[in-house]
ModelCIF file with pLDDT and N, C-alpha, C, O atoms, coordinates in Angstrom:
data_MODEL
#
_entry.id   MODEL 
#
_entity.id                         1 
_entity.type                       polymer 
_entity.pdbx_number_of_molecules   1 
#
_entity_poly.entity_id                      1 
_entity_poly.type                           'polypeptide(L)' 
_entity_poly.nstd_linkage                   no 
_entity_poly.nstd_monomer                   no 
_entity_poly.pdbx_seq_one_letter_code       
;(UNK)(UNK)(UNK)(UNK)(UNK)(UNK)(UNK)(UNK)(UNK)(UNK)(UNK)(UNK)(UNK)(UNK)(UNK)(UNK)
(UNK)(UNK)(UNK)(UNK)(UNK)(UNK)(UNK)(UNK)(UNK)(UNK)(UNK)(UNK)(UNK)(UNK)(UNK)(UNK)
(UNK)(UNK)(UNK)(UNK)(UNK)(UNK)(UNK)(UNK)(UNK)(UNK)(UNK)(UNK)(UNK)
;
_entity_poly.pdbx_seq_one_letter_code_can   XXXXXXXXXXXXXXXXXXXXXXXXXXXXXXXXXXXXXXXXXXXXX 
_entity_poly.pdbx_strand_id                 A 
#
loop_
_entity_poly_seq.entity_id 
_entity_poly_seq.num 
_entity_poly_seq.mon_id 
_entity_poly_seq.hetero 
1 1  UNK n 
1 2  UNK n 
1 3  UNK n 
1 4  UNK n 
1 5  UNK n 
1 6  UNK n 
1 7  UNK n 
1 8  UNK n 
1 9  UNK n 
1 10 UNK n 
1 11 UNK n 
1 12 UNK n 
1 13 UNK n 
1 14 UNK n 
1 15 UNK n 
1 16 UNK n 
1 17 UNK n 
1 18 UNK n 
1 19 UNK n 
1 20 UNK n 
1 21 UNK n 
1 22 UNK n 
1 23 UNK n 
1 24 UNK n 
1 25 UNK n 
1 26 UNK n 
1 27 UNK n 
1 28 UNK n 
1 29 UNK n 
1 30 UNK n 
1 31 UNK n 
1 32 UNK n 
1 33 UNK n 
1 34 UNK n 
1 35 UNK n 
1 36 UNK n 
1 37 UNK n 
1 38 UNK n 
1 39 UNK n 
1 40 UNK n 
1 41 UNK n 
1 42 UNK n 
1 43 UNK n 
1 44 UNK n 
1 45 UNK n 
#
_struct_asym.id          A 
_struct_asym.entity_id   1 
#
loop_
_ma_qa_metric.id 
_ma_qa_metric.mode 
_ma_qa_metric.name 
_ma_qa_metric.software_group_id 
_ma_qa_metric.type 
1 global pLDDT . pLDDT 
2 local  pLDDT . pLDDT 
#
_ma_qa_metric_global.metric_id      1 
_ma_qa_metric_global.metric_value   86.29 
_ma_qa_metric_global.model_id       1 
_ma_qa_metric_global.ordinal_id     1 
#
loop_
_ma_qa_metric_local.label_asym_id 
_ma_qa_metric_local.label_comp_id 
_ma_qa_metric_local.label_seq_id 
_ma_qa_metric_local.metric_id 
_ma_qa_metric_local.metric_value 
_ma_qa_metric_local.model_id 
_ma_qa_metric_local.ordinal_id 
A UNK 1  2 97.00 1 1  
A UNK 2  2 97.00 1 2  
A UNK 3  2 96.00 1 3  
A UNK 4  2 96.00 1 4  
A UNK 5  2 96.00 1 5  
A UNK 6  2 96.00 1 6  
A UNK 7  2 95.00 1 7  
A UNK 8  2 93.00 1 8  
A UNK 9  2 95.00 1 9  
A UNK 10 2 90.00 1 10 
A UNK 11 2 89.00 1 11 
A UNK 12 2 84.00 1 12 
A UNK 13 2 77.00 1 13 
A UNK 14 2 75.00 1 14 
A UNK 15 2 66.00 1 15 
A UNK 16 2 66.00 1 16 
A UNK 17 2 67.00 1 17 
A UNK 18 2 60.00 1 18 
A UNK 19 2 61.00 1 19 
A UNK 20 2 66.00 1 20 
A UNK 21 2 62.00 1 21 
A UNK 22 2 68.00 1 22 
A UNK 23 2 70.00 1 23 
A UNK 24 2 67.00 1 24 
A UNK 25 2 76.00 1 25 
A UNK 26 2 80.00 1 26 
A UNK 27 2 85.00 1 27 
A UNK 28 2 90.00 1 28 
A UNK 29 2 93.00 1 29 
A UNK 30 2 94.00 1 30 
A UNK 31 2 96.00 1 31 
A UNK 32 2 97.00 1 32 
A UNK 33 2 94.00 1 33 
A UNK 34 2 96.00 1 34 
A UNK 35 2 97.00 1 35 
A UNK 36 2 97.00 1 36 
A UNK 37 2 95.00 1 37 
A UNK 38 2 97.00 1 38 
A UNK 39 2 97.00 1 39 
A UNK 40 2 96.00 1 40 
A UNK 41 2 95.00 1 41 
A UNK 42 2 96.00 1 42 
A UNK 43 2 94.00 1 43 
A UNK 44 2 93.00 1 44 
A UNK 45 2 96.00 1 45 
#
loop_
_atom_site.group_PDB 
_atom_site.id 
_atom_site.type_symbol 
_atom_site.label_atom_id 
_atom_site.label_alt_id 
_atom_site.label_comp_id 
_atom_site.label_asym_id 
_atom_site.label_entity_id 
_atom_site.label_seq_id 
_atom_site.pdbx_PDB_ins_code 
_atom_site.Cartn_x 
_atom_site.Cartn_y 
_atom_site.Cartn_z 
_atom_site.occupancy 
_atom_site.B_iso_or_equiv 
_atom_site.pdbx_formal_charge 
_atom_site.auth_seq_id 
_atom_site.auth_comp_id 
_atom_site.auth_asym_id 
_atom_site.auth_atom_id 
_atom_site.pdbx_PDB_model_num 
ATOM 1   N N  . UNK A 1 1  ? 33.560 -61.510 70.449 1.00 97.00 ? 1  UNK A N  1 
ATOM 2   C CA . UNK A 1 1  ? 33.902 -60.082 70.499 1.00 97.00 ? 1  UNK A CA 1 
ATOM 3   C C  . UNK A 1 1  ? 34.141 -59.650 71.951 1.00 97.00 ? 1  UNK A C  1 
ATOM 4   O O  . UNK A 1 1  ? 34.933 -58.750 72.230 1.00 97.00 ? 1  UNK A O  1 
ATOM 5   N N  . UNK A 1 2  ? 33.472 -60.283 72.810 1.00 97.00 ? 2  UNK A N  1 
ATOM 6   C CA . UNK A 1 2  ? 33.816 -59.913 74.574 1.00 97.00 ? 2  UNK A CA 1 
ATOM 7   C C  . UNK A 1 2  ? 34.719 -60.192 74.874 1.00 97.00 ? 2  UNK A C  1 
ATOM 8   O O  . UNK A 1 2  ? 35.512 -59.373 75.339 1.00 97.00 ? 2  UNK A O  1 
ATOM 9   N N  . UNK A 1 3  ? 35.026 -61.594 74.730 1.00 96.00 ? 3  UNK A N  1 
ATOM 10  C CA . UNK A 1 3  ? 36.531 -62.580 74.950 1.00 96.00 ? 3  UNK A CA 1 
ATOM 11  C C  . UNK A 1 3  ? 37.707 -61.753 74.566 1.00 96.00 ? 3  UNK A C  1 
ATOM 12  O O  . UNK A 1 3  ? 38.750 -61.609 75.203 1.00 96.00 ? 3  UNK A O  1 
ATOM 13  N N  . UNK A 1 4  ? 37.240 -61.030 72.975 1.00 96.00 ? 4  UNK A N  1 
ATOM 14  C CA . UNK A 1 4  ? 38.508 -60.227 72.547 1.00 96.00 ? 4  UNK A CA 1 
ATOM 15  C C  . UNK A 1 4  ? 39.080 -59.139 73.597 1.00 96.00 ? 4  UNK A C  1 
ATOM 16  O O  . UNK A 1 4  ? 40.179 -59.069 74.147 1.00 96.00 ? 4  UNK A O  1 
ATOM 17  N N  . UNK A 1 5  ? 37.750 -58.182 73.689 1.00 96.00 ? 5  UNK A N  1 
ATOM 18  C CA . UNK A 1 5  ? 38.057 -56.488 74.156 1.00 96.00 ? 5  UNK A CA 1 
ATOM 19  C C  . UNK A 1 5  ? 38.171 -57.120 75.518 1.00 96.00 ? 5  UNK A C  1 
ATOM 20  O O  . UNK A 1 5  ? 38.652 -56.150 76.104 1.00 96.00 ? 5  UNK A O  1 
ATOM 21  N N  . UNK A 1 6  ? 38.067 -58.088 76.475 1.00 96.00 ? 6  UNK A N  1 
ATOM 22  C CA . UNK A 1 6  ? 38.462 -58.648 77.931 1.00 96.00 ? 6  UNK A CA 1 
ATOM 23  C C  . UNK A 1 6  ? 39.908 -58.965 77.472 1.00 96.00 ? 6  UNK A C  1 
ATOM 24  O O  . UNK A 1 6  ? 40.842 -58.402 78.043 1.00 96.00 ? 6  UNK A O  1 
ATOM 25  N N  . UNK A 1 7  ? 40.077 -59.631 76.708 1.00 95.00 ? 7  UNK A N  1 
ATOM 26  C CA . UNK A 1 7  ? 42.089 -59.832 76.314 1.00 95.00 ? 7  UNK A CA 1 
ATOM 27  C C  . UNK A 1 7  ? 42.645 -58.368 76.162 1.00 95.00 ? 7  UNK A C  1 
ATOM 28  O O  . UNK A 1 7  ? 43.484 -57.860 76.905 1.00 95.00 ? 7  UNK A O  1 
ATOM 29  N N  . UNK A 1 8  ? 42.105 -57.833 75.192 1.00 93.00 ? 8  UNK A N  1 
ATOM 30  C CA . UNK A 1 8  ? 42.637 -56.935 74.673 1.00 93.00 ? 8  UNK A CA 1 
ATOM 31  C C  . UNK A 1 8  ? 42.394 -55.317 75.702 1.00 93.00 ? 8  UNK A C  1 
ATOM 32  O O  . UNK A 1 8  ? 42.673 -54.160 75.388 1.00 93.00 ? 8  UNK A O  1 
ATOM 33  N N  . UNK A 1 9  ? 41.969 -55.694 76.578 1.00 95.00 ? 9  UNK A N  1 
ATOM 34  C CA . UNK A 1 9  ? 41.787 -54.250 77.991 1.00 95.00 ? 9  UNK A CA 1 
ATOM 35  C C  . UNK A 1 9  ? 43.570 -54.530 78.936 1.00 95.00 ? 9  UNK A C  1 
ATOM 36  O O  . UNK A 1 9  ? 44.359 -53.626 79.214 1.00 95.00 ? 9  UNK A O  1 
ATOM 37  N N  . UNK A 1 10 ? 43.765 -56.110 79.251 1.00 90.00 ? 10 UNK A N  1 
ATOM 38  C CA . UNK A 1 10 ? 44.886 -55.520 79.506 1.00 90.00 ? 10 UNK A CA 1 
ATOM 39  C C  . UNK A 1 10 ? 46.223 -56.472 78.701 1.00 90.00 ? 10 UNK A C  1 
ATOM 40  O O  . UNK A 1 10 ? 47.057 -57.176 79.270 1.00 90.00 ? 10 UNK A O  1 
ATOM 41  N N  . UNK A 1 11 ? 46.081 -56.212 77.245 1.00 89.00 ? 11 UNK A N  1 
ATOM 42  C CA . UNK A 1 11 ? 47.304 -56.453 76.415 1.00 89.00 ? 11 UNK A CA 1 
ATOM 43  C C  . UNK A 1 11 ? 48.591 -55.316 76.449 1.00 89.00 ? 11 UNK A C  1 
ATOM 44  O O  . UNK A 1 11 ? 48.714 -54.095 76.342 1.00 89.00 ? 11 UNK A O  1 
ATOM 45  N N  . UNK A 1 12 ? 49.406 -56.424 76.651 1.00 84.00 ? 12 UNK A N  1 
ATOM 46  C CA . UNK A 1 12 ? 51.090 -55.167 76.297 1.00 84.00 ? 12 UNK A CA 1 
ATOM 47  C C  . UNK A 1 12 ? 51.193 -56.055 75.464 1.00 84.00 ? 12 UNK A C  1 
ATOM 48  O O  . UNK A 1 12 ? 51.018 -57.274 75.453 1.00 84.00 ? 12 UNK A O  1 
ATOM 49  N N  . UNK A 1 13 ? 51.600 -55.052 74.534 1.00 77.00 ? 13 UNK A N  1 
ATOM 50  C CA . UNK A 1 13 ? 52.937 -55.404 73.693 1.00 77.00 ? 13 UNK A CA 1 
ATOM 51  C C  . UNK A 1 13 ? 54.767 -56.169 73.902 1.00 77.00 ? 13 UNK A C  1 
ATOM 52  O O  . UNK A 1 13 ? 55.596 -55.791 74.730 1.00 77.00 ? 13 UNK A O  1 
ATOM 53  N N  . UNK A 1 14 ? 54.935 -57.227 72.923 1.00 75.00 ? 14 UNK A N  1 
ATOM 54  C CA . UNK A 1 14 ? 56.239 -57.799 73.509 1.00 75.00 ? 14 UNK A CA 1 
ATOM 55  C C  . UNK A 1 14 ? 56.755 -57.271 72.533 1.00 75.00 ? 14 UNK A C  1 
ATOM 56  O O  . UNK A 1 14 ? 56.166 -56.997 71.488 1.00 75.00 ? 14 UNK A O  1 
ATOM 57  N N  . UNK A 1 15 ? 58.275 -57.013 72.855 1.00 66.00 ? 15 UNK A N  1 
ATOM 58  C CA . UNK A 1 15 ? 59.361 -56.355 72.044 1.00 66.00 ? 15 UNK A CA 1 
ATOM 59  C C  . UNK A 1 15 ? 59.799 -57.599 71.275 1.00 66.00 ? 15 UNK A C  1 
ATOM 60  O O  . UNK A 1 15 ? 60.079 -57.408 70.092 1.00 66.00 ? 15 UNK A O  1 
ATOM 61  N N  . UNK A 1 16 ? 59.896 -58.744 71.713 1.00 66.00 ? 16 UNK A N  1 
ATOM 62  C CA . UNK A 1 16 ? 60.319 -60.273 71.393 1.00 66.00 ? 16 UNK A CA 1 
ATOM 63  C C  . UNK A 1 16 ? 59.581 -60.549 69.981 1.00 66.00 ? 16 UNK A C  1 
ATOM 64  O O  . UNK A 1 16 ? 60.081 -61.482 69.353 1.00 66.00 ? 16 UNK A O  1 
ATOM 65  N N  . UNK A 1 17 ? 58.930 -60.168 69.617 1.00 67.00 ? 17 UNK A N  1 
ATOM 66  C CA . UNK A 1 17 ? 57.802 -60.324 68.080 1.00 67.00 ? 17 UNK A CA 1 
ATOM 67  C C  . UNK A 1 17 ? 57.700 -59.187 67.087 1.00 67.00 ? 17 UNK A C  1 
ATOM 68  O O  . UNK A 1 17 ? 56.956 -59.118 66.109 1.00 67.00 ? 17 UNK A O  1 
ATOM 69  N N  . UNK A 1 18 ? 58.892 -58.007 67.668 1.00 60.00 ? 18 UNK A N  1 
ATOM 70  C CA . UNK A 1 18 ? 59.177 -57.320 66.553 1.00 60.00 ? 18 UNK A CA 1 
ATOM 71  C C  . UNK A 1 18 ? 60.602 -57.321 65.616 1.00 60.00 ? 18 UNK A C  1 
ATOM 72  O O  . UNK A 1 18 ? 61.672 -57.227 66.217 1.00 60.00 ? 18 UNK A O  1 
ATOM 73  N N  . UNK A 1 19 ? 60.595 -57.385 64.747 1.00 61.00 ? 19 UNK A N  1 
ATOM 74  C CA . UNK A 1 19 ? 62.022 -57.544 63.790 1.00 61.00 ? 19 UNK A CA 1 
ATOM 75  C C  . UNK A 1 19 ? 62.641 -56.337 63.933 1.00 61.00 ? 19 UNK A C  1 
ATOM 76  O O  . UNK A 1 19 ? 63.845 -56.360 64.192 1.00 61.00 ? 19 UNK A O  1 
ATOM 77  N N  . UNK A 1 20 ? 62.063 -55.242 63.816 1.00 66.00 ? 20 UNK A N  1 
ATOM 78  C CA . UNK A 1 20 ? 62.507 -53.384 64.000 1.00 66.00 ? 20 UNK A CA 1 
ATOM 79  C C  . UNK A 1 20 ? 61.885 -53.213 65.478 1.00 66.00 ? 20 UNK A C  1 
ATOM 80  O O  . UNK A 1 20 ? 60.703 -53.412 65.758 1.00 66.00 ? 20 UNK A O  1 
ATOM 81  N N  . UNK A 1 21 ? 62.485 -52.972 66.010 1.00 62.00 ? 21 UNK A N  1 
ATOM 82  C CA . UNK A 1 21 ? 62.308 -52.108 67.161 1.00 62.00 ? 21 UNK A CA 1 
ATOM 83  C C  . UNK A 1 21 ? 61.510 -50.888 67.196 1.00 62.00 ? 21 UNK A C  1 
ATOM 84  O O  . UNK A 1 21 ? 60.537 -50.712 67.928 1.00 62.00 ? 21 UNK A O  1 
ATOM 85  N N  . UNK A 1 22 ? 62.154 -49.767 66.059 1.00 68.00 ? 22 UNK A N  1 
ATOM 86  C CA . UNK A 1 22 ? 61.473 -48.840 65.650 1.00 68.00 ? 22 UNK A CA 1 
ATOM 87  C C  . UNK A 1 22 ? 59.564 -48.744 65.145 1.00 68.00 ? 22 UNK A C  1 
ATOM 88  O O  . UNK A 1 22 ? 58.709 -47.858 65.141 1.00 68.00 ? 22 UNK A O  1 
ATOM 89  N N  . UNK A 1 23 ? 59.631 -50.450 64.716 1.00 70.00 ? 23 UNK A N  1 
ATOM 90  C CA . UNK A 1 23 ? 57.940 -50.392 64.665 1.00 70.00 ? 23 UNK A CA 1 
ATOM 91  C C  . UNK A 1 23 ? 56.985 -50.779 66.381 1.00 70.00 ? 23 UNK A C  1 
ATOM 92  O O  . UNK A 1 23 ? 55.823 -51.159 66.526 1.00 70.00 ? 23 UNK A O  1 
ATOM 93  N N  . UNK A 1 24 ? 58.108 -50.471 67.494 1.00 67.00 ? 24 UNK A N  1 
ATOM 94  C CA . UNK A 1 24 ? 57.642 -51.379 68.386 1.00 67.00 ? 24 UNK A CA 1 
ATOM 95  C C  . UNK A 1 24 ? 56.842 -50.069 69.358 1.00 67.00 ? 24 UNK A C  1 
ATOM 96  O O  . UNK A 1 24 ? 57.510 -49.075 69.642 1.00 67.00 ? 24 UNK A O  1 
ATOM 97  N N  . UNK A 1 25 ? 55.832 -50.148 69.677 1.00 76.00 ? 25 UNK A N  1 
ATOM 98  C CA . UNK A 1 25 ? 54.876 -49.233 70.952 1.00 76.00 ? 25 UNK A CA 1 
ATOM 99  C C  . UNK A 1 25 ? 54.405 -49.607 71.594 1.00 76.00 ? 25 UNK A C  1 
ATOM 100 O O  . UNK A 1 25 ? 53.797 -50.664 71.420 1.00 76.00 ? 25 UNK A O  1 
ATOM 101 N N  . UNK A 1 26 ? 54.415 -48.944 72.725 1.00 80.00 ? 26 UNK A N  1 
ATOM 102 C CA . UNK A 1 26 ? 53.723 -49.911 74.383 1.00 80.00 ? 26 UNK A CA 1 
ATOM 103 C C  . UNK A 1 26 ? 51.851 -49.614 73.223 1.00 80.00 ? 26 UNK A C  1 
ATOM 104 O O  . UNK A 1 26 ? 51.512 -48.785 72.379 1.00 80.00 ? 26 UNK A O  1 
ATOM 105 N N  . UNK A 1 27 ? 51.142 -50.862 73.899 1.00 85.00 ? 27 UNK A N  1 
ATOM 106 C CA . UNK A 1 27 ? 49.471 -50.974 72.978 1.00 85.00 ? 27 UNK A CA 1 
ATOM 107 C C  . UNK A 1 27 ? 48.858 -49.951 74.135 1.00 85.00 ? 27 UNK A C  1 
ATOM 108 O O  . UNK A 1 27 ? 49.587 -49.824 75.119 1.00 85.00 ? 27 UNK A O  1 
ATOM 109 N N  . UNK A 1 28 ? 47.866 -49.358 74.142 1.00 90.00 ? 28 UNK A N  1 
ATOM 110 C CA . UNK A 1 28 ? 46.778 -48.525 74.331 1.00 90.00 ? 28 UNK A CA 1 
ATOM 111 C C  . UNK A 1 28 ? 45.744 -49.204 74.167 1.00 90.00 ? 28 UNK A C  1 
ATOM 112 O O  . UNK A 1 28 ? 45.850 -49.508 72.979 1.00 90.00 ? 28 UNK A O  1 
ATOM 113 N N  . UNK A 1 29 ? 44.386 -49.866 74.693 1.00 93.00 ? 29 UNK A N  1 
ATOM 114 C CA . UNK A 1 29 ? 43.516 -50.349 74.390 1.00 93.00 ? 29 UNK A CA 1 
ATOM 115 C C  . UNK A 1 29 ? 42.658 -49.318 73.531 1.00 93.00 ? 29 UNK A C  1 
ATOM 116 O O  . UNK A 1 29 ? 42.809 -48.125 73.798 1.00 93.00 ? 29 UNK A O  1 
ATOM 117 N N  . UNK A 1 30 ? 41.723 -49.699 72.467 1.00 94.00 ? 30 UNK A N  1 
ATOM 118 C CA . UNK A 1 30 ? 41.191 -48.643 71.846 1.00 94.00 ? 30 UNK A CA 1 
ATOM 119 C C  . UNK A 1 30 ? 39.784 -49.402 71.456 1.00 94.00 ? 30 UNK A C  1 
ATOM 120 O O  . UNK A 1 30 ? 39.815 -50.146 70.476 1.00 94.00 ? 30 UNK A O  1 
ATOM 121 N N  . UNK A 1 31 ? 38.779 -49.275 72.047 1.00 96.00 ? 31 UNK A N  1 
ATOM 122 C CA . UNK A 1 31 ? 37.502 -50.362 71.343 1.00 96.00 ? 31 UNK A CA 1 
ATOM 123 C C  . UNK A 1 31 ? 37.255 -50.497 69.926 1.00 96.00 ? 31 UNK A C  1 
ATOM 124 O O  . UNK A 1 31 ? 37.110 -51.564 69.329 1.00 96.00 ? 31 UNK A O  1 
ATOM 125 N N  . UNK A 1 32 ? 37.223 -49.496 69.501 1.00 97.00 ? 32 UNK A N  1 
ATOM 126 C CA . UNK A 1 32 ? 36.893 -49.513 68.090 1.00 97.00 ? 32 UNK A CA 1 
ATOM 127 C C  . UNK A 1 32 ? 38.336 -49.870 67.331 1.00 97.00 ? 32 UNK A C  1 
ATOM 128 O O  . UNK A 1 32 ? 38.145 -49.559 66.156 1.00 97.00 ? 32 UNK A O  1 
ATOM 129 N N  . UNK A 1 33 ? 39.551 -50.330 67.457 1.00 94.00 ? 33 UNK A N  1 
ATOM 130 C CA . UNK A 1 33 ? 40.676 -51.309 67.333 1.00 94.00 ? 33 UNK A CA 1 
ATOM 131 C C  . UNK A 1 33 ? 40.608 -52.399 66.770 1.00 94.00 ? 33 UNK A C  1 
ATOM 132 O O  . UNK A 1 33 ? 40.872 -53.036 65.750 1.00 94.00 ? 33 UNK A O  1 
ATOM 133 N N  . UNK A 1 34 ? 39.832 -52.430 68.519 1.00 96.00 ? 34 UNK A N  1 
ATOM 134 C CA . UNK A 1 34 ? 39.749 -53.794 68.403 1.00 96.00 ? 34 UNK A CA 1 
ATOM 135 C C  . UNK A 1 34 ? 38.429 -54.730 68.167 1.00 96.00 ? 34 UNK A C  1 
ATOM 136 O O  . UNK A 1 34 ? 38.269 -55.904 68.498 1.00 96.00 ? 34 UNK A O  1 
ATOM 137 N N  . UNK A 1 35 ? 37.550 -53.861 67.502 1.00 97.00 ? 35 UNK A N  1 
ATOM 138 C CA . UNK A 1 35 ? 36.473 -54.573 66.975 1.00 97.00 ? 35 UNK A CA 1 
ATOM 139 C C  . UNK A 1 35 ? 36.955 -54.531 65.509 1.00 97.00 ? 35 UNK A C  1 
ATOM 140 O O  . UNK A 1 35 ? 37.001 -55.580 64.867 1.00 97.00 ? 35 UNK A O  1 
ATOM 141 N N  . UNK A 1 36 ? 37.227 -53.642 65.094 1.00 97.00 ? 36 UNK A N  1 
ATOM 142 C CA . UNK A 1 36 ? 38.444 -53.952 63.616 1.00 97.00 ? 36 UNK A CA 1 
ATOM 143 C C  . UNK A 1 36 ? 38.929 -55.267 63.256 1.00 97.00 ? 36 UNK A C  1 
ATOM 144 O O  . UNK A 1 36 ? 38.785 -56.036 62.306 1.00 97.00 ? 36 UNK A O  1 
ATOM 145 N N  . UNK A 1 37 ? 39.896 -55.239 64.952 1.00 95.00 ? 37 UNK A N  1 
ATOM 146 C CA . UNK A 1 37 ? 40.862 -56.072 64.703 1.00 95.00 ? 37 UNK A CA 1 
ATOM 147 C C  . UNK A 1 37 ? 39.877 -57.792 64.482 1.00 95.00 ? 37 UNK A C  1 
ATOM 148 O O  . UNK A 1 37 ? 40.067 -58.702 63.675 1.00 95.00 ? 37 UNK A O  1 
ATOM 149 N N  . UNK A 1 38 ? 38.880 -57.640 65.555 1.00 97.00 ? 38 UNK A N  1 
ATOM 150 C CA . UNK A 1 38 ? 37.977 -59.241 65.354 1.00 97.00 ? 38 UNK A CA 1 
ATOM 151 C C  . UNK A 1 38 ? 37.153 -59.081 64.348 1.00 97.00 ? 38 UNK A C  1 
ATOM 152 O O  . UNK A 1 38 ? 36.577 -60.056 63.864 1.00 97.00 ? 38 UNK A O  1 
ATOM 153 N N  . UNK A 1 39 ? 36.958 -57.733 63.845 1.00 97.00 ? 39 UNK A N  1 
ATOM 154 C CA . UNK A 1 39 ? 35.828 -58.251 62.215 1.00 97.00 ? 39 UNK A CA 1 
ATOM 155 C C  . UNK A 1 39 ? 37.269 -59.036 61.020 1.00 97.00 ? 39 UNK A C  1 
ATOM 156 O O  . UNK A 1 39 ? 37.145 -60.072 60.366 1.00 97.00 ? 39 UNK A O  1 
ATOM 157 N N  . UNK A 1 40 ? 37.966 -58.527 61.052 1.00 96.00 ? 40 UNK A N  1 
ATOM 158 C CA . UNK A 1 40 ? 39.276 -58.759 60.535 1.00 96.00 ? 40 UNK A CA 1 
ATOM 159 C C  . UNK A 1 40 ? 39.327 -60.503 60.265 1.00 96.00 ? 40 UNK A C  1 
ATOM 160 O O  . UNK A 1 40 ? 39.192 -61.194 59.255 1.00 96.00 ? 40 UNK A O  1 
ATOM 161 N N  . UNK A 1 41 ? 39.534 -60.741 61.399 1.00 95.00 ? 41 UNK A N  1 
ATOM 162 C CA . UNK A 1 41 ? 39.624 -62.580 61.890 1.00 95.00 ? 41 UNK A CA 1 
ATOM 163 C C  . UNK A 1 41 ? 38.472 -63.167 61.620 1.00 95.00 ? 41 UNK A C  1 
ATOM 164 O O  . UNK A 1 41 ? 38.446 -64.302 62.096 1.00 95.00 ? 41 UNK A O  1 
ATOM 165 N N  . UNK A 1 42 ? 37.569 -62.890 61.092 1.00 96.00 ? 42 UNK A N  1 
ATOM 166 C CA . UNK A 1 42 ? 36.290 -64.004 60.804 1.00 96.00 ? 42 UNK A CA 1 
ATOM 167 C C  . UNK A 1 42 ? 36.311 -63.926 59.157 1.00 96.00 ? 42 UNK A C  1 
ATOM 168 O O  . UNK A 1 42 ? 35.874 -63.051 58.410 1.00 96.00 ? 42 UNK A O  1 
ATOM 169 N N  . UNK A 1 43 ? 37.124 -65.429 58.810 1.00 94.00 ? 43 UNK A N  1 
ATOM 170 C CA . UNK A 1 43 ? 36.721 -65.588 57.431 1.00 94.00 ? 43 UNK A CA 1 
ATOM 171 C C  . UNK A 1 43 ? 36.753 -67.182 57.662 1.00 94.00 ? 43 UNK A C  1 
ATOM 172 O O  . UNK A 1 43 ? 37.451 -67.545 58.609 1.00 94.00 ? 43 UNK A O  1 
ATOM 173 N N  . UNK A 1 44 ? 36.183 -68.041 57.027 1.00 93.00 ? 44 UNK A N  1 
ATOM 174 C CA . UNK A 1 44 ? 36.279 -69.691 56.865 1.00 93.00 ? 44 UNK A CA 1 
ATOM 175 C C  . UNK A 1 44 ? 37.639 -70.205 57.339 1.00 93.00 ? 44 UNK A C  1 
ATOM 176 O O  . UNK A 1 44 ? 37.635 -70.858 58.382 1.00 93.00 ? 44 UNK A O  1 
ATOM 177 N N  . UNK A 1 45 ? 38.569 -70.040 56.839 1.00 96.00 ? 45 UNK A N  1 
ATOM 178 C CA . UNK A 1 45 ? 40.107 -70.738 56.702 1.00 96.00 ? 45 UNK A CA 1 
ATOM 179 C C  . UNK A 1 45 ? 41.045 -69.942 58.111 1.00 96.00 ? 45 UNK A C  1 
ATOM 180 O O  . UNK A 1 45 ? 42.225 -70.230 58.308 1.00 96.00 ? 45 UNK A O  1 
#
């Protein structure tokens, strides 16, 4: 969870990994995000 919010303090966004443009936004770090985002990622597989 540290490793994450230390990546994720200074993540941008690449335009290169969106198909629509229109879904594309500079990222904002947000803690509670991104503890979301790593409860999210912990399953077996």
């Amino acid at each position: 969870r540290e490793l994450c919010h230390e990546l994720y303090k200074s993540w941008e966004n690449d335009p290169a990994i969106y198909m629509e443009m229109d879904l594309f936004a500079p990222y904002q770090y947000n803690e509670t995000a991104v503890n979301r985002y790593f409860d999210s990622k912990q399953d077996p597989s």
